[in-house]
Protein backbone atom coordinates (compact mmCIF):
# COMPACT_ATOMS: atom_id res chain seq x y z
CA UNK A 1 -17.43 26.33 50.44
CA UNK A 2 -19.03 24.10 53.05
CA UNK A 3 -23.58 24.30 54.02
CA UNK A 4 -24.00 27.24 56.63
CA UNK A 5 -26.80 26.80 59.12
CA UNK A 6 -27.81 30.28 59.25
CA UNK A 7 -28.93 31.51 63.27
CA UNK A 8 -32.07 33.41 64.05
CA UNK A 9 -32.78 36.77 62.87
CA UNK A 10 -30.56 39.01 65.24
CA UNK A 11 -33.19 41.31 67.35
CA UNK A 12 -31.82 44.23 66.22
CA UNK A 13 -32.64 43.09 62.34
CA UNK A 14 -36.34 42.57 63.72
CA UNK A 15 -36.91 45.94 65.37
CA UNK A 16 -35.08 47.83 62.84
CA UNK A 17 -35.78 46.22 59.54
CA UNK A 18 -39.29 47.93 58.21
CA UNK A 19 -37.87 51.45 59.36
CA UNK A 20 -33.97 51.06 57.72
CA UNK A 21 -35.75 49.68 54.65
CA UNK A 22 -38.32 52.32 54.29
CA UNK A 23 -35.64 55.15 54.81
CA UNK A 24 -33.57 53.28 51.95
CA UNK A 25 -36.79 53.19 49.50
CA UNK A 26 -36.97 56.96 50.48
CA UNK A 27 -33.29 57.50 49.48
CA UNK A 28 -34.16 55.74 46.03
CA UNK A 29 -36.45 58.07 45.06
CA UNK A 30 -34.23 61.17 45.57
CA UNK A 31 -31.36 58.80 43.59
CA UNK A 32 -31.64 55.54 41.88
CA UNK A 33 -27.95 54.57 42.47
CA UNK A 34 -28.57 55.11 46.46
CA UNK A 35 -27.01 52.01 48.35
CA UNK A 36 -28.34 51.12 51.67
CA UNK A 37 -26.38 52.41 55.05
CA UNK A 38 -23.83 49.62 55.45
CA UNK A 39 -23.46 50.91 59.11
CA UNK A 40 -27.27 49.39 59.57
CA UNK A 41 -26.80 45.82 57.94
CA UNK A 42 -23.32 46.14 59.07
CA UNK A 43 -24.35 46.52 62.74
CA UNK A 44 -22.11 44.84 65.44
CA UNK A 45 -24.96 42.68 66.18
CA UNK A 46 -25.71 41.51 62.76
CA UNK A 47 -22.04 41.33 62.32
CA UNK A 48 -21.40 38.70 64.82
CA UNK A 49 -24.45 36.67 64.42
CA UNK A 50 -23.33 36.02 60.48
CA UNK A 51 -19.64 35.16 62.13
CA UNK A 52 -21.27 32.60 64.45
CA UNK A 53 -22.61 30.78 61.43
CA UNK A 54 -19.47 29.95 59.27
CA UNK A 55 -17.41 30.30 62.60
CA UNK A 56 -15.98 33.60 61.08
CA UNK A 57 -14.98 32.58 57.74
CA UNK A 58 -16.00 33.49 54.51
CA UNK A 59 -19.16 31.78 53.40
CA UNK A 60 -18.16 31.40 50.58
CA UNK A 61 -13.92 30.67 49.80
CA UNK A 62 -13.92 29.71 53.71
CA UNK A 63 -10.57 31.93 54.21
CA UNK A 64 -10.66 32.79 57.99
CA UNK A 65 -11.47 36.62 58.73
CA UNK A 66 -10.09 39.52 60.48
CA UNK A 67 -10.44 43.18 61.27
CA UNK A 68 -11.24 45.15 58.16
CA UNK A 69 -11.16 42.13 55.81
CA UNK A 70 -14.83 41.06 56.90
CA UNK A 71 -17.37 42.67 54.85
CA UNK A 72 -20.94 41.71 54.46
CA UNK A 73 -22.56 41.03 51.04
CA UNK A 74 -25.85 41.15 49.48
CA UNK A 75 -26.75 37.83 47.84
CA UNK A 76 -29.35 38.81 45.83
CA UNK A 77 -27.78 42.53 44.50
CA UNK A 78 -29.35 45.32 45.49
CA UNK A 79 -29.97 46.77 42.13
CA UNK A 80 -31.79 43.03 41.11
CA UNK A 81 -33.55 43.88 44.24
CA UNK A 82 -33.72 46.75 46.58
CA UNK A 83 -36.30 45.37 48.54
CA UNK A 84 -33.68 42.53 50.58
CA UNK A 85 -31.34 44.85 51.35
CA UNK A 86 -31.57 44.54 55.28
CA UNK A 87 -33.59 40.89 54.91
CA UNK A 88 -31.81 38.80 57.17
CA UNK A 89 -31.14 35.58 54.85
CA UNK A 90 -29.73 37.90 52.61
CA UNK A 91 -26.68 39.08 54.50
CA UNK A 92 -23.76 37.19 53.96
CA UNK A 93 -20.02 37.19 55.62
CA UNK A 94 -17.17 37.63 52.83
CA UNK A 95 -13.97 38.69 51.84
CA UNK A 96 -13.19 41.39 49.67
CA UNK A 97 -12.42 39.04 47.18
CA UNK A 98 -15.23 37.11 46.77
CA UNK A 99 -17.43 40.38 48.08
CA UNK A 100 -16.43 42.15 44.35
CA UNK A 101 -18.07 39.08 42.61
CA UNK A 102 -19.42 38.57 39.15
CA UNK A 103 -22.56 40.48 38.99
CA UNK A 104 -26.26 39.00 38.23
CA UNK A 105 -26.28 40.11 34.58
CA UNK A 106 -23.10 38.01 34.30
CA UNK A 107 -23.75 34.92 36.80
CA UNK A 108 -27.13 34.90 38.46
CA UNK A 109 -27.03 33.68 41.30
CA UNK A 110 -29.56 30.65 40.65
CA UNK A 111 -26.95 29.01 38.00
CA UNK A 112 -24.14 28.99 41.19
CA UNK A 113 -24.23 27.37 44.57
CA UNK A 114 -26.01 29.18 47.75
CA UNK A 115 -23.81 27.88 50.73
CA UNK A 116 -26.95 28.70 52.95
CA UNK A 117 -29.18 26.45 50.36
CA UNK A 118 -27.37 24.04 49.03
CA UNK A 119 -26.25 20.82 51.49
CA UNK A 120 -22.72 19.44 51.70
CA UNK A 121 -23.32 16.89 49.56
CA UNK A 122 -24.68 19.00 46.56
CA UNK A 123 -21.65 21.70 46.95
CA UNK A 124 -19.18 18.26 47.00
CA UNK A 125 -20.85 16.98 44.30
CA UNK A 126 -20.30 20.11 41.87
CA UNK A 127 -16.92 21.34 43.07
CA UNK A 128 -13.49 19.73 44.22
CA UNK A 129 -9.93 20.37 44.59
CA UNK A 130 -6.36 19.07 43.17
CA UNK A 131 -4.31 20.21 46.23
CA UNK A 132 -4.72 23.68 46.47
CA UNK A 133 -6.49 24.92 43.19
CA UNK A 134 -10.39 24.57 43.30
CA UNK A 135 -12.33 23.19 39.97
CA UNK A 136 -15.91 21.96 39.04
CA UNK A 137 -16.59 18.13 40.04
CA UNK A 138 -17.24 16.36 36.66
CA UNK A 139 -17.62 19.40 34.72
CA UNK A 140 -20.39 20.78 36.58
CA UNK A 141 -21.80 23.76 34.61
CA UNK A 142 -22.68 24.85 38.29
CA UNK A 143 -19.53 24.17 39.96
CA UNK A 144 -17.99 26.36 37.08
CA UNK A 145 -20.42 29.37 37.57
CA UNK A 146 -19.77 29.08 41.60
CA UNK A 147 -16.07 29.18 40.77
CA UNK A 148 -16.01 32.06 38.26
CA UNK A 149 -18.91 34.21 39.85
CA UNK A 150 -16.87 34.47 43.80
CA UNK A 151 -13.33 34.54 42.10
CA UNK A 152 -12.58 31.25 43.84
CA UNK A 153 -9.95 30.53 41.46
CA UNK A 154 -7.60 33.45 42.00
CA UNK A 155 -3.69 33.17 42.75
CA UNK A 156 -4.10 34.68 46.09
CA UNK A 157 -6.76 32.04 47.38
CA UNK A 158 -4.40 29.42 45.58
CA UNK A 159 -1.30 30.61 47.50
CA UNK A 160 -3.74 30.87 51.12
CA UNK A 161 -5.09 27.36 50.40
CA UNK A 162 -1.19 26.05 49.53
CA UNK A 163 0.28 27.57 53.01
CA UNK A 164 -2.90 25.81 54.84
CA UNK A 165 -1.93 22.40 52.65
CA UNK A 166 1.63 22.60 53.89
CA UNK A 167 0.40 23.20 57.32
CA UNK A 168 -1.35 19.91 57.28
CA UNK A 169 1.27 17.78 55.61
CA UNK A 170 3.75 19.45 58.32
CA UNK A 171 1.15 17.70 61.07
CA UNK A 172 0.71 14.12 58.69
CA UNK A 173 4.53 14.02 58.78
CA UNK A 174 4.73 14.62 62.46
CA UNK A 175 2.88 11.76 63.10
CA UNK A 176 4.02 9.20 60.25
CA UNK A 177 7.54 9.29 62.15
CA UNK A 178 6.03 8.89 65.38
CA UNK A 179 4.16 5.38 63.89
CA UNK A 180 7.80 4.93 62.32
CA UNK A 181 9.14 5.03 65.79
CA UNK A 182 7.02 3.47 67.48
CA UNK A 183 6.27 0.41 64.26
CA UNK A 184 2.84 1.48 64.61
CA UNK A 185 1.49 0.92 60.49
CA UNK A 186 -1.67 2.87 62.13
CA UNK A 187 -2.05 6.02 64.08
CA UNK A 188 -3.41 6.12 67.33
CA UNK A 189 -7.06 7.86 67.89
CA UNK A 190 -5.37 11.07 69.37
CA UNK A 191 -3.29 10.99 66.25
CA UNK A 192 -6.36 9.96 64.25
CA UNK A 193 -8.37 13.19 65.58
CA UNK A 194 -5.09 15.63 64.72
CA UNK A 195 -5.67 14.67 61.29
CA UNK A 196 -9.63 15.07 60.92
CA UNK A 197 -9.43 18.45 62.95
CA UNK A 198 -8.70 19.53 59.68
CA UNK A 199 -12.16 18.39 57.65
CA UNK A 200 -14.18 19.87 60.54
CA UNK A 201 -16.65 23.12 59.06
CA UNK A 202 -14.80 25.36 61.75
CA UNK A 203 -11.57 25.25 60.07
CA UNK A 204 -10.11 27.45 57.16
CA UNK A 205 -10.57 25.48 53.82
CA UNK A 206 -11.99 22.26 55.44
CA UNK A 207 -13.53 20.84 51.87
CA UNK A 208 -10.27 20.92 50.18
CA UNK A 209 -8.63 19.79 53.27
CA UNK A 210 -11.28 16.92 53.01
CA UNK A 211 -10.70 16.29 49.48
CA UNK A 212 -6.68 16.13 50.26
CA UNK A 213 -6.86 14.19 52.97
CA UNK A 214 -9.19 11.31 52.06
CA UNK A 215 -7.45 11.75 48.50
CA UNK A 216 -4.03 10.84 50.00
CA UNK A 217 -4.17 9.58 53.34
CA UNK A 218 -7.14 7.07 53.32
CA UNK A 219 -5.57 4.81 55.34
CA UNK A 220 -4.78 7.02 58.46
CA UNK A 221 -8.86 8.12 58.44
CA UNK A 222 -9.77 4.68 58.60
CA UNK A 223 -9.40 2.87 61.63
CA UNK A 224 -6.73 3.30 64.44
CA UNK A 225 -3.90 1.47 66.17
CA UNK A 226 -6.09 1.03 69.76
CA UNK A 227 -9.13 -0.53 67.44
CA UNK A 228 -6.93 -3.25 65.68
CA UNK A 229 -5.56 -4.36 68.93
């Protein structure tokens, strides 16, 4: 989970919002359990504006998505209320997994982080990594609730993070016998930039990536072979 800058309301969510809403309210009445029309929050427009913001990941496990795999989630449940089911800051980009998350009864949402609300620093400072498997920072009763409530701790997300792990330690290794070759004890900026590619917010898993690499390879984020010349 990494902050999401959420864009403007897309125009379509403007122009259509009071009139998909009121039809929805209208649907209640005839049946309680109605859900809204996912093909209206769900629209192509809405779709690609929530993409843009967490470059089309997850907001909240960060696993890149594809095709049928991106679905859109309510943050605030419909049933806790119906009224922000087409309200823009309440649309969120997920994966099934995380999408079929603890409900409000169980985890409300308030006792778990908001990747739209909370900064950086406040998701870093109540969750963390040890290589691939996610766990609160310091026993963060928040970090736990975030973790349990989006299923961030499942095997499949453990085996996704460990094939993106080995993936960077493939690249690390690349260029540790490159500065063995060339008796280089730093890497060069290029080099340098390969490496912190990884802890940008575009790429898949980029806080654990962070937490691995400045965990373990300190010393090749540091300073580079051109700037101790």
């Amino acid at each position: 989970m990494r902050h999401i800058e959420r864009l403007p309301e897309p125009a379509i969510l403007k122009q259509k919002h009071d009139e998909w809403q009121d039809k929805f309210e209208q649907a209640k009445k005839q049946n309680p359990k109605a859900r809204p029309d996912a093909t209206k929050y769900g629209n192509p427009e809405i779709r690609k504006n929530l993409e843009d913001c967490s470059y089309g990941k997850c907001f909240y496990c960060e696993s890149k998505l594809s095709g049928a795999s991106k679905e859109i989630d309510h943050f605030i449940e419909v049933a806790i209320d119906s009224k922000q089911a087409y309200t823009w800051t309440n649309l969120y980009l997920s994966c099934s997994n995380c999408n079929d998350k603890a409900d409000h009864n169980t985890i409300p949402v308030n006792t778990a982080l908001d990747p739209c609300r909370d900064s950086d620093e406040e998701i870093q400072a109540n969750i963390t990594f040890e290589d691939e498997c996610i766990c609160s920072q310091h026993d963060s009763l928040k970090g736990l609730n975030t973790i349990k409530k989006y299923h961030l701790g499942t095997e499949l997300l453990d085996m996704k993070r460990g094939k993106w792990l080995r993936h960077i330690m493939k690249d690390i290794i690349d260029i540790q016998n490159r500065m063995i070759t060339d008796e280089r004890s730093l890497p060069t900026k290029d080099e340098q930039q390969r490496i912190k590619r990884y802890m940008q917010p575009d790429q898949p898993y980029s806080l654990m990536s962070k937490v691995f690499l400045e965990k373990n390879f300190d010393h090749l984020l540091e300073t580079t072979y051109e700037n101790q010349k």
